[in-house]
N, C-alpha and C. Protein backbone atom coordinates (compact mmCIF):
# COMPACT_ATOMS: atom_id res chain seq x y z
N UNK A 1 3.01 111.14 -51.01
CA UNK A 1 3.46 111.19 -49.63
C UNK A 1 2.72 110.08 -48.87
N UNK A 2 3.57 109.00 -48.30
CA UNK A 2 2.57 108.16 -47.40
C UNK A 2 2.61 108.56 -45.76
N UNK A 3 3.59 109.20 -45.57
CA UNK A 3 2.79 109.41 -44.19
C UNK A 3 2.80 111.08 -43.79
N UNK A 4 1.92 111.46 -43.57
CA UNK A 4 0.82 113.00 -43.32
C UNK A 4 1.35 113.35 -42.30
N UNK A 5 2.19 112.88 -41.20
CA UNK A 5 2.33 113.05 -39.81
C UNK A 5 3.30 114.36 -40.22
N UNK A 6 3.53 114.94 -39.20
CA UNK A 6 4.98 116.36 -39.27
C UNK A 6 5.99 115.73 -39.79
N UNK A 7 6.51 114.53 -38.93
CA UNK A 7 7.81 113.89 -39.15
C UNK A 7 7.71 113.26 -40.90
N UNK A 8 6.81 113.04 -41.19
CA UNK A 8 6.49 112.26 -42.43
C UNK A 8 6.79 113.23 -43.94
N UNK A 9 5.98 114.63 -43.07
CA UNK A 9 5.91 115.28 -44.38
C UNK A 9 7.67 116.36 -44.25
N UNK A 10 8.28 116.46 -43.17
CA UNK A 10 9.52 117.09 -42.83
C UNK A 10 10.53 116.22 -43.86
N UNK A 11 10.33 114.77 -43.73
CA UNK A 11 11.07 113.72 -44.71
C UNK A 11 11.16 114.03 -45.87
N UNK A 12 9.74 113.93 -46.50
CA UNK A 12 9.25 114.09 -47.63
C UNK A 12 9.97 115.46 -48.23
N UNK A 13 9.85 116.50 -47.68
CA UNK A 13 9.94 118.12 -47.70
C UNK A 13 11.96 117.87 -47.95
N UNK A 14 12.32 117.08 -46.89
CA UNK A 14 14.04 117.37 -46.91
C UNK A 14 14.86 116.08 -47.82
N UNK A 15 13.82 115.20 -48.06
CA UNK A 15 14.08 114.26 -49.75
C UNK A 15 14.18 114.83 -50.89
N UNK A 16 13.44 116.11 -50.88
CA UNK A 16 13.27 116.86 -52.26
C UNK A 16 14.34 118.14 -52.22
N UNK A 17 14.35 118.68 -51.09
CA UNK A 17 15.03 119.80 -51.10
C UNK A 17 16.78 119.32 -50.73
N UNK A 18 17.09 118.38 -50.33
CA UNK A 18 18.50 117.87 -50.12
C UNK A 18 19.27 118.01 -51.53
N UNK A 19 19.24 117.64 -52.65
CA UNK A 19 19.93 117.55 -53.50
C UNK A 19 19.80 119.21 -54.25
N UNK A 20 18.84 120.35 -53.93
CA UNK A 20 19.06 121.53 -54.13
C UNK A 20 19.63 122.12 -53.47
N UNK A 21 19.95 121.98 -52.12
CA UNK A 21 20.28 122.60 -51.08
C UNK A 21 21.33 121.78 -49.78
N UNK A 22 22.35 121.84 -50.90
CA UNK A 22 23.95 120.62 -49.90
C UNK A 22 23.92 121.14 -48.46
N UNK A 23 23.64 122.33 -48.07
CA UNK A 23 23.82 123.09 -46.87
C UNK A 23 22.76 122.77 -46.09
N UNK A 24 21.93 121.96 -46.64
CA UNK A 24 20.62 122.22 -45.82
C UNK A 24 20.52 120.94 -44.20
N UNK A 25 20.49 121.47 -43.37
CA UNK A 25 21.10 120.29 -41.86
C UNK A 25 19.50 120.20 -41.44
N UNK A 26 18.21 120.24 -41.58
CA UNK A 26 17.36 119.86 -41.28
C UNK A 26 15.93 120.86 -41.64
N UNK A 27 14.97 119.71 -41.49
CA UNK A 27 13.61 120.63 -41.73
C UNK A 27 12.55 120.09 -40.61
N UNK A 28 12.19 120.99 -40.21
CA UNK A 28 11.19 120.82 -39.01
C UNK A 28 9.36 121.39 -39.77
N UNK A 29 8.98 120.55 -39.58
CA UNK A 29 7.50 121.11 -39.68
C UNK A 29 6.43 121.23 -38.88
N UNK A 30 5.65 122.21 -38.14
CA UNK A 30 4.49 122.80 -36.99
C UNK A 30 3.39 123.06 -37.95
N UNK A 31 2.48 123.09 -36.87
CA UNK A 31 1.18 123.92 -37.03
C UNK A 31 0.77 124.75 -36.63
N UNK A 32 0.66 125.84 -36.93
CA UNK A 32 0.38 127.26 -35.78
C UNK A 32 -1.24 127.44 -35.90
N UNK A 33 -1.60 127.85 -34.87
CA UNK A 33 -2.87 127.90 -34.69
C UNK A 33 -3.64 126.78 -34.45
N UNK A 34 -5.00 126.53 -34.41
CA UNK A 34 -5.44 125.51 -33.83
C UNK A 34 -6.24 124.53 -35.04
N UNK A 35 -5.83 124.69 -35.90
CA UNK A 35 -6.38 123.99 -37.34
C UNK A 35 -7.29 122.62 -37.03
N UNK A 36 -8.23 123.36 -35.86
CA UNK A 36 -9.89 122.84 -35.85
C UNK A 36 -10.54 123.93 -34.89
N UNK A 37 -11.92 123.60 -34.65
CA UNK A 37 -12.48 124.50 -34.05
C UNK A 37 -12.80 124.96 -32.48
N UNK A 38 -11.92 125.16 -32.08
CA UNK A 38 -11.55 125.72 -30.72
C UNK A 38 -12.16 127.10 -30.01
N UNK A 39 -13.51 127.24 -29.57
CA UNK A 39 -14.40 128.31 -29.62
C UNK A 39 -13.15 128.69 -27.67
N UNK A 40 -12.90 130.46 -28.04
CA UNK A 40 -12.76 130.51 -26.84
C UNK A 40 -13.84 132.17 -26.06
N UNK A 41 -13.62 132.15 -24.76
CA UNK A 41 -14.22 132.84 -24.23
C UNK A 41 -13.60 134.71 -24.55
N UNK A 42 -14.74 135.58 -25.00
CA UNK A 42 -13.96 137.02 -24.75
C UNK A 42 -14.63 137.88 -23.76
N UNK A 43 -13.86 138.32 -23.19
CA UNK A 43 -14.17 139.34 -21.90
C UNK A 43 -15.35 140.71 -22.77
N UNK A 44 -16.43 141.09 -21.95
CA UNK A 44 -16.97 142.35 -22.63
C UNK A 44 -15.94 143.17 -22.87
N UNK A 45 -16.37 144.01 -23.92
CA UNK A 45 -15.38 145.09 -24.29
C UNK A 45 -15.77 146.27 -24.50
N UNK A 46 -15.68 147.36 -23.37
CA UNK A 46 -16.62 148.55 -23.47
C UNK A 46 -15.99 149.54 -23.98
N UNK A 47 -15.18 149.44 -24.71
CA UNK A 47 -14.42 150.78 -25.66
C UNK A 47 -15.65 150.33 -27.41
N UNK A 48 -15.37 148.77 -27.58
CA UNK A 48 -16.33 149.42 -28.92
C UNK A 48 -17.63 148.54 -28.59
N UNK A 49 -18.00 148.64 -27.24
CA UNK A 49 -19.35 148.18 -27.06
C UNK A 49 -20.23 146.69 -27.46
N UNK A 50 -19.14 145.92 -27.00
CA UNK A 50 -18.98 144.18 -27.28
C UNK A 50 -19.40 143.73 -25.95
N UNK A 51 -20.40 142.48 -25.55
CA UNK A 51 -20.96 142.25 -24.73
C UNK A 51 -19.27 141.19 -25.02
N UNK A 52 -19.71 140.03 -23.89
CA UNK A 52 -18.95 138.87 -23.57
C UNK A 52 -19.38 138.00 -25.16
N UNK A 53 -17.85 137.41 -25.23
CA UNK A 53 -18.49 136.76 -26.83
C UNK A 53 -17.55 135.24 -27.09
N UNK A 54 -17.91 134.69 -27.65
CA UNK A 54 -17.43 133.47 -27.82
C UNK A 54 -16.20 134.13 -29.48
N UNK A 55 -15.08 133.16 -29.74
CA UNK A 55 -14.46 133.58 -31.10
C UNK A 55 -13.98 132.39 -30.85
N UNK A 56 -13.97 132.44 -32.58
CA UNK A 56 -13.33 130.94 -33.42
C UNK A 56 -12.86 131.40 -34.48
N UNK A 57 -12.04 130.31 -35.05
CA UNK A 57 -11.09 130.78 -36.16
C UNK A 57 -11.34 129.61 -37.25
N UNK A 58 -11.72 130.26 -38.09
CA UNK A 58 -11.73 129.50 -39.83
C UNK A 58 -10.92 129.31 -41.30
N UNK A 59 -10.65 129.05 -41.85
CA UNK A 59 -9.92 129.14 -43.15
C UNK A 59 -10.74 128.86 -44.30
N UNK A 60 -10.64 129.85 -45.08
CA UNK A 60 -11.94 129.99 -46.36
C UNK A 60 -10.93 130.57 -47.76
N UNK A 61 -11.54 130.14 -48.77
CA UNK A 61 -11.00 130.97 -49.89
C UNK A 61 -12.40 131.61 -50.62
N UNK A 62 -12.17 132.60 -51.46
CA UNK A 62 -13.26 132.94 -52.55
C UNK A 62 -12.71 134.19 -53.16
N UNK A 63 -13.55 134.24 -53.76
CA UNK A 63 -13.27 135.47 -54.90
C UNK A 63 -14.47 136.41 -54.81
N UNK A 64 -14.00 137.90 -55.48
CA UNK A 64 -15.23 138.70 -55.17
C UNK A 64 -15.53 138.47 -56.79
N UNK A 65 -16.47 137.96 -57.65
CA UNK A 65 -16.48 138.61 -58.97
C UNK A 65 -16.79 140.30 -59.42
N UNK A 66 -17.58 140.85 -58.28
CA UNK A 66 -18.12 142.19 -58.49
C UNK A 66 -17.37 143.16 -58.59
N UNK A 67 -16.32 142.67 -58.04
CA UNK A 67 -15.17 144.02 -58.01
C UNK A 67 -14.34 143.72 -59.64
N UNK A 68 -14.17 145.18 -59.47
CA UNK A 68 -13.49 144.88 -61.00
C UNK A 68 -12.10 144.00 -61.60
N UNK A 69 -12.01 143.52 -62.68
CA UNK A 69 -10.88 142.33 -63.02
C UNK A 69 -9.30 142.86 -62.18
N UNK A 70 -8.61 144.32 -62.29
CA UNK A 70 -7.84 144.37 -61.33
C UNK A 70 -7.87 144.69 -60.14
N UNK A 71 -8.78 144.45 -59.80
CA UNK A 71 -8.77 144.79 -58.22
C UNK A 71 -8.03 143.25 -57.85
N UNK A 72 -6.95 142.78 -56.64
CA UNK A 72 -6.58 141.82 -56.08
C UNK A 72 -8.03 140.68 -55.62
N UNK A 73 -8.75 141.27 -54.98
CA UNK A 73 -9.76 140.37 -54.21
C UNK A 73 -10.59 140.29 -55.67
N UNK A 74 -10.57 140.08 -56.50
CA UNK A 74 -11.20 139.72 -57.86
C UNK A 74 -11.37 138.14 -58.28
N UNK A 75 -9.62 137.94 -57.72
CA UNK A 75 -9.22 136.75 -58.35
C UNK A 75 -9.44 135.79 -56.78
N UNK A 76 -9.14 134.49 -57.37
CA UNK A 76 -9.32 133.74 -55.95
C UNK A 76 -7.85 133.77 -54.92
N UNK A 77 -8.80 134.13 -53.93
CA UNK A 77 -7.90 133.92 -52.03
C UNK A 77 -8.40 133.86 -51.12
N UNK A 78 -7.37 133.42 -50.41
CA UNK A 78 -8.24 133.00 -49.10
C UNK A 78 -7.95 133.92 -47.99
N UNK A 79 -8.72 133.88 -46.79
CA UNK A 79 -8.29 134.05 -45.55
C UNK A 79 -8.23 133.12 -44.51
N UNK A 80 -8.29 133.76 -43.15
CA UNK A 80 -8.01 133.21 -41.73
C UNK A 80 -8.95 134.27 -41.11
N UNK A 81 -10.43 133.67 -41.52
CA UNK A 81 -11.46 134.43 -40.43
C UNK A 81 -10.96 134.51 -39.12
N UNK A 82 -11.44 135.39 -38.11
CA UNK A 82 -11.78 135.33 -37.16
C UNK A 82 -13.03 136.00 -36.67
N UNK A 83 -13.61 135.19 -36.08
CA UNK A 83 -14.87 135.70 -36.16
C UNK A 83 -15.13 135.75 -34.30
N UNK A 84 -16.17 136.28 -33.60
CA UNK A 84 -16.89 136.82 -32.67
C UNK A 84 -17.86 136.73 -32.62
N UNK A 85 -19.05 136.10 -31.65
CA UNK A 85 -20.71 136.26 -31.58
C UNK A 85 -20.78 135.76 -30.42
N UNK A 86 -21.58 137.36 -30.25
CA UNK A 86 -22.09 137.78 -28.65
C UNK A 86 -23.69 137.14 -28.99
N UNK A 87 -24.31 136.51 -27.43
CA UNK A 87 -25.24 136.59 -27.08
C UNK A 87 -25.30 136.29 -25.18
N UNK A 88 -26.53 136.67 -24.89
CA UNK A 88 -26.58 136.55 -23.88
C UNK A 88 -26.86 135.12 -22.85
N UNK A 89 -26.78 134.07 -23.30
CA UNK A 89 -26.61 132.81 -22.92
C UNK A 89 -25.41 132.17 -23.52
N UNK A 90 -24.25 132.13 -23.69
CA UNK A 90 -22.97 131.59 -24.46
C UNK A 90 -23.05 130.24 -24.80
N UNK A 91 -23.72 129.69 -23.59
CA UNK A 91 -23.73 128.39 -23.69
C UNK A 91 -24.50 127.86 -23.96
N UNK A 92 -25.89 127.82 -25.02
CA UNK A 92 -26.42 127.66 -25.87
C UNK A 92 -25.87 128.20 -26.96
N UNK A 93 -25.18 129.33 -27.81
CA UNK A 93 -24.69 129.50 -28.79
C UNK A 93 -22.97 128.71 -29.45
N UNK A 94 -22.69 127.96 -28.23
CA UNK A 94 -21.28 127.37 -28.71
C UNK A 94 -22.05 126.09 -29.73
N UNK A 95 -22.84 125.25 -29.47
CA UNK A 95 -22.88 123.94 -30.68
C UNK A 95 -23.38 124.77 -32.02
N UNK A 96 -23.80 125.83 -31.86
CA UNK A 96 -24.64 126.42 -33.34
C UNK A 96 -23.25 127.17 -33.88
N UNK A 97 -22.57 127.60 -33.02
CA UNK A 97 -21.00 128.13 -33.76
C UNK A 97 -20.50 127.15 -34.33
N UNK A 98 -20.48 125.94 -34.02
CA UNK A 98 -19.65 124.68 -34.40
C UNK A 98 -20.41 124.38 -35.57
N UNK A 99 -21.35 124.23 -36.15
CA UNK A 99 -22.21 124.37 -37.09
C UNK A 99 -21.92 125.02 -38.27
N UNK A 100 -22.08 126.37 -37.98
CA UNK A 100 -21.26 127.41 -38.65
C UNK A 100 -19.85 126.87 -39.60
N UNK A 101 -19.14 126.23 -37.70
CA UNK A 101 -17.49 126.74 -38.90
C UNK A 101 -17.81 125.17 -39.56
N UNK A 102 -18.24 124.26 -39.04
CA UNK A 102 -18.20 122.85 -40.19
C UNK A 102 -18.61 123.24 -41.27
N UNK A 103 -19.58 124.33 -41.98
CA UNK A 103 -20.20 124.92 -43.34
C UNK A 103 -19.22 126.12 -43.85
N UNK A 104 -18.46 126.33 -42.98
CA UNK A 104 -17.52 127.11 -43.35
C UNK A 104 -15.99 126.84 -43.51
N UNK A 105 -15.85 126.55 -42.59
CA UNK A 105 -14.03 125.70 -42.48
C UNK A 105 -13.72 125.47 -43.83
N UNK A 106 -12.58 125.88 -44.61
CA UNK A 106 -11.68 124.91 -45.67
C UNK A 106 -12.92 125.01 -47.01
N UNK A 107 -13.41 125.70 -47.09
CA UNK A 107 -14.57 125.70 -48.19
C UNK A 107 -14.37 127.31 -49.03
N UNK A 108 -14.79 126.75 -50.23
CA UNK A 108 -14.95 127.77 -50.87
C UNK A 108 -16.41 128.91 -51.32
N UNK A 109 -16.31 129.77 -50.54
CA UNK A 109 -17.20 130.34 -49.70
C UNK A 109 -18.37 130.83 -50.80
N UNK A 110 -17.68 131.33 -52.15
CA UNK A 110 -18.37 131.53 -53.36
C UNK A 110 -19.34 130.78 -53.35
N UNK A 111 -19.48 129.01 -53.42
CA UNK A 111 -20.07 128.19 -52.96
C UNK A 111 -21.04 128.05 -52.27
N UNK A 112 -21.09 128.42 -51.00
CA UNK A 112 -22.04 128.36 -50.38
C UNK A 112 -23.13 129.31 -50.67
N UNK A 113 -24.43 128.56 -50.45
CA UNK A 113 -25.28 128.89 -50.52
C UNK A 113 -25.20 130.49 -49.48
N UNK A 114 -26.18 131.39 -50.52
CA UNK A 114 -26.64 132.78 -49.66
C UNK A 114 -24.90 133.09 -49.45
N UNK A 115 -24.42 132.99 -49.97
CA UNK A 115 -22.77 133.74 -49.90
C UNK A 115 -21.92 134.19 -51.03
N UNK A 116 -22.80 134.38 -51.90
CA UNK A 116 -21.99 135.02 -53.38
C UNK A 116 -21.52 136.14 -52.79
N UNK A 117 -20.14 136.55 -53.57
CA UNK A 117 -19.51 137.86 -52.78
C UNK A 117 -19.16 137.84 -51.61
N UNK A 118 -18.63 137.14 -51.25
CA UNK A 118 -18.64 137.04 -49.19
C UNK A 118 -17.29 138.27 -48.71
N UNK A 119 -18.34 139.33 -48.89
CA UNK A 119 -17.41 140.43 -47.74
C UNK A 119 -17.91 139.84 -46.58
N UNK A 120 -16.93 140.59 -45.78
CA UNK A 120 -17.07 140.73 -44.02
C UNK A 120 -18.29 141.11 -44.17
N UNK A 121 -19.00 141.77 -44.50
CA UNK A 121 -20.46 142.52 -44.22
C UNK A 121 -21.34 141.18 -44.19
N UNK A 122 -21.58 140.86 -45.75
CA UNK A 122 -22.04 139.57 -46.43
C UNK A 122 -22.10 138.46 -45.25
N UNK A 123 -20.83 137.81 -45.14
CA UNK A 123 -20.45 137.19 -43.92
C UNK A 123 -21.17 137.14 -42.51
N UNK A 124 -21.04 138.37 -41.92
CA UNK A 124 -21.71 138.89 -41.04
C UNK A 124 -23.07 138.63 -40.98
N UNK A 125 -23.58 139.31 -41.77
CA UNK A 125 -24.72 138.86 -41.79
C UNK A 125 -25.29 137.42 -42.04
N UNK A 126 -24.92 137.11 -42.83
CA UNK A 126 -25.72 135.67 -43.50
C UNK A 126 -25.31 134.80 -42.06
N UNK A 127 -24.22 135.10 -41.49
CA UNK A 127 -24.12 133.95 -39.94
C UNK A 127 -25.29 134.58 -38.86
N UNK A 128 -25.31 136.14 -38.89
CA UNK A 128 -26.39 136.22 -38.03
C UNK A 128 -27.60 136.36 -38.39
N UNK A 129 -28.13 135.44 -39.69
CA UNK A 129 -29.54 135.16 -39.88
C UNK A 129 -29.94 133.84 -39.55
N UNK A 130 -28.39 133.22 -40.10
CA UNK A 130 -28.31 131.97 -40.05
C UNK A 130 -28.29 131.31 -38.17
N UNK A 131 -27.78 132.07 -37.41
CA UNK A 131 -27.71 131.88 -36.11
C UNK A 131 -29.08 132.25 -34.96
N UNK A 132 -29.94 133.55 -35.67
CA UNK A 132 -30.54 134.02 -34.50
C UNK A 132 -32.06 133.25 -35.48
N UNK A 133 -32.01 132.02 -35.94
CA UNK A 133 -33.12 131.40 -35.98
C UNK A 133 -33.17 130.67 -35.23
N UNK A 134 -32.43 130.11 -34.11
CA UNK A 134 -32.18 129.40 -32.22
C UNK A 134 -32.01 130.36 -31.45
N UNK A 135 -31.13 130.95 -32.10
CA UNK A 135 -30.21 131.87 -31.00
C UNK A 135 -31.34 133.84 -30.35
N UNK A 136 -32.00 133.28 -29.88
CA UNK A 136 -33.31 134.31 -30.14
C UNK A 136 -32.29 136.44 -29.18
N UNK A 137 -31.13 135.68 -28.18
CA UNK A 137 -30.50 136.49 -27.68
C UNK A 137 -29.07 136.85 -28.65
N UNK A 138 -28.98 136.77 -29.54
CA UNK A 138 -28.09 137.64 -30.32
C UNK A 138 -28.02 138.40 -30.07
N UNK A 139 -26.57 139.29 -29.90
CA UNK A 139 -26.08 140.36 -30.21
C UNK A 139 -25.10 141.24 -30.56
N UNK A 140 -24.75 140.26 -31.09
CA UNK A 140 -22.98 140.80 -32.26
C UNK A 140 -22.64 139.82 -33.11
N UNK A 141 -22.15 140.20 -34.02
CA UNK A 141 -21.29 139.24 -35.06
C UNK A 141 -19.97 139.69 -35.36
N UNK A 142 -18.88 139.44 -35.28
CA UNK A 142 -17.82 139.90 -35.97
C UNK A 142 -17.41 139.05 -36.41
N UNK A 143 -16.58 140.06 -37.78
CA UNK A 143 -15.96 138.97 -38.68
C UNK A 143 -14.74 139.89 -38.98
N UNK A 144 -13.55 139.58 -38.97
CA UNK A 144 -12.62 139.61 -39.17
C UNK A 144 -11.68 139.25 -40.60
N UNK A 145 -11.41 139.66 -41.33
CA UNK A 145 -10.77 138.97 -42.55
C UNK A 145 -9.30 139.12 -42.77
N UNK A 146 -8.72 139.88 -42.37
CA UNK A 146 -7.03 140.63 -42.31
C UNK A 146 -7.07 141.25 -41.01
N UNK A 147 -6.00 141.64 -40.91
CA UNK A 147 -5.56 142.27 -39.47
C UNK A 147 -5.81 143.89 -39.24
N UNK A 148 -6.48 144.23 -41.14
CA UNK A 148 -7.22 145.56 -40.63
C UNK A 148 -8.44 145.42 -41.29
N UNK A 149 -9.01 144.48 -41.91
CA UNK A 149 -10.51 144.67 -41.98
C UNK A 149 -11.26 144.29 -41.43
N UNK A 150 -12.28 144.43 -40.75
CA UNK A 150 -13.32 144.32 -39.54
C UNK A 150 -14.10 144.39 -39.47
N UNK A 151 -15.85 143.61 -39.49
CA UNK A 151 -16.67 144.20 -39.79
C UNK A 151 -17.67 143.51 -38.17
N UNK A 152 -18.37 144.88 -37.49
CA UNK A 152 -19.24 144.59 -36.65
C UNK A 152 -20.61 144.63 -37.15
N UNK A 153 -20.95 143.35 -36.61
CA UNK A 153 -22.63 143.36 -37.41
C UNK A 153 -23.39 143.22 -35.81
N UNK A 154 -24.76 144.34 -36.19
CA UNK A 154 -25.69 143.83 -34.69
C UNK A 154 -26.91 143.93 -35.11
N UNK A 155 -26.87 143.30 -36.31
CA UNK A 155 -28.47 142.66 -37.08
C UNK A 155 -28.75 144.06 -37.07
């Protein structure tokens, strides 16, 4: 593919699929979501006891080896973190978030150091050890991995 742009790779995408598909009148290609790191503001949240928190969104793959050979999360996949971390100055904790997702973003999490096994828990934590060595006002971590697993960490 020489050119990466939407329009480039829509070409590319409707060069290949034209001669499978006579019917086919066009291909459009987007990006959903913000595929870089876009920290935004969250309101406190006093139903599950969340101060005001900064959230950003990541893309990671890994595998659990610990779980057994059929379990799904055995083998390698990825997610679409979303993650959360409260402290009480925000604005000292946004460049150390950015930190974070550059060691995290698009990586294979197995990989990283202090992250064998990376549950939400795992996760959780290892960012808020890794964070409240500046960040001396910590007080939440969330990590998010699917749209029902959730894990609140408060060290």
């Amino acid at each position: 593919m020489v050119d990466p742009s939407f329009a480039g790779i829509a070409a590319w995408i409707r060069e290949r699929l034209a001669p499978e598909l006579p019917g086919l009148s066009g291909v459009h290609v987007t990006a959903v979501g913000h595929n870089r790191y876009c920290p935004t503001y969250l309101e406190p949240d006093p139903v599950l006891d969340l101060p005001a928190r900064l959230r950003f969104t990541f893309e990671a793959a890994q595998s659990l080896p610990q779980l057994p050979p059929t379990h799904p999360c055995h083998r390698l996949h990825g997610h679409s973190y979303r993650i959360e971390v409260g402290a009480d100055e925000l604005d000292r904790l946004e460049p150390r978030l950015k930190e974070v997702y550059d060691e995290l973003d698009h990586r294979f999490l197995n990989d990283v150091a202090g992250l064998g096994g990376a549950t939400s828990e795992r996760l959780a934590q290892w960012m808020w050890t890794r964070l409240s060595r500046t960040i001396t006002d910590l007080s939440v971590v969330v990590v998010q991995e699917t749209d029902t697993a959730r894990c609140i960490y408060r060290g």
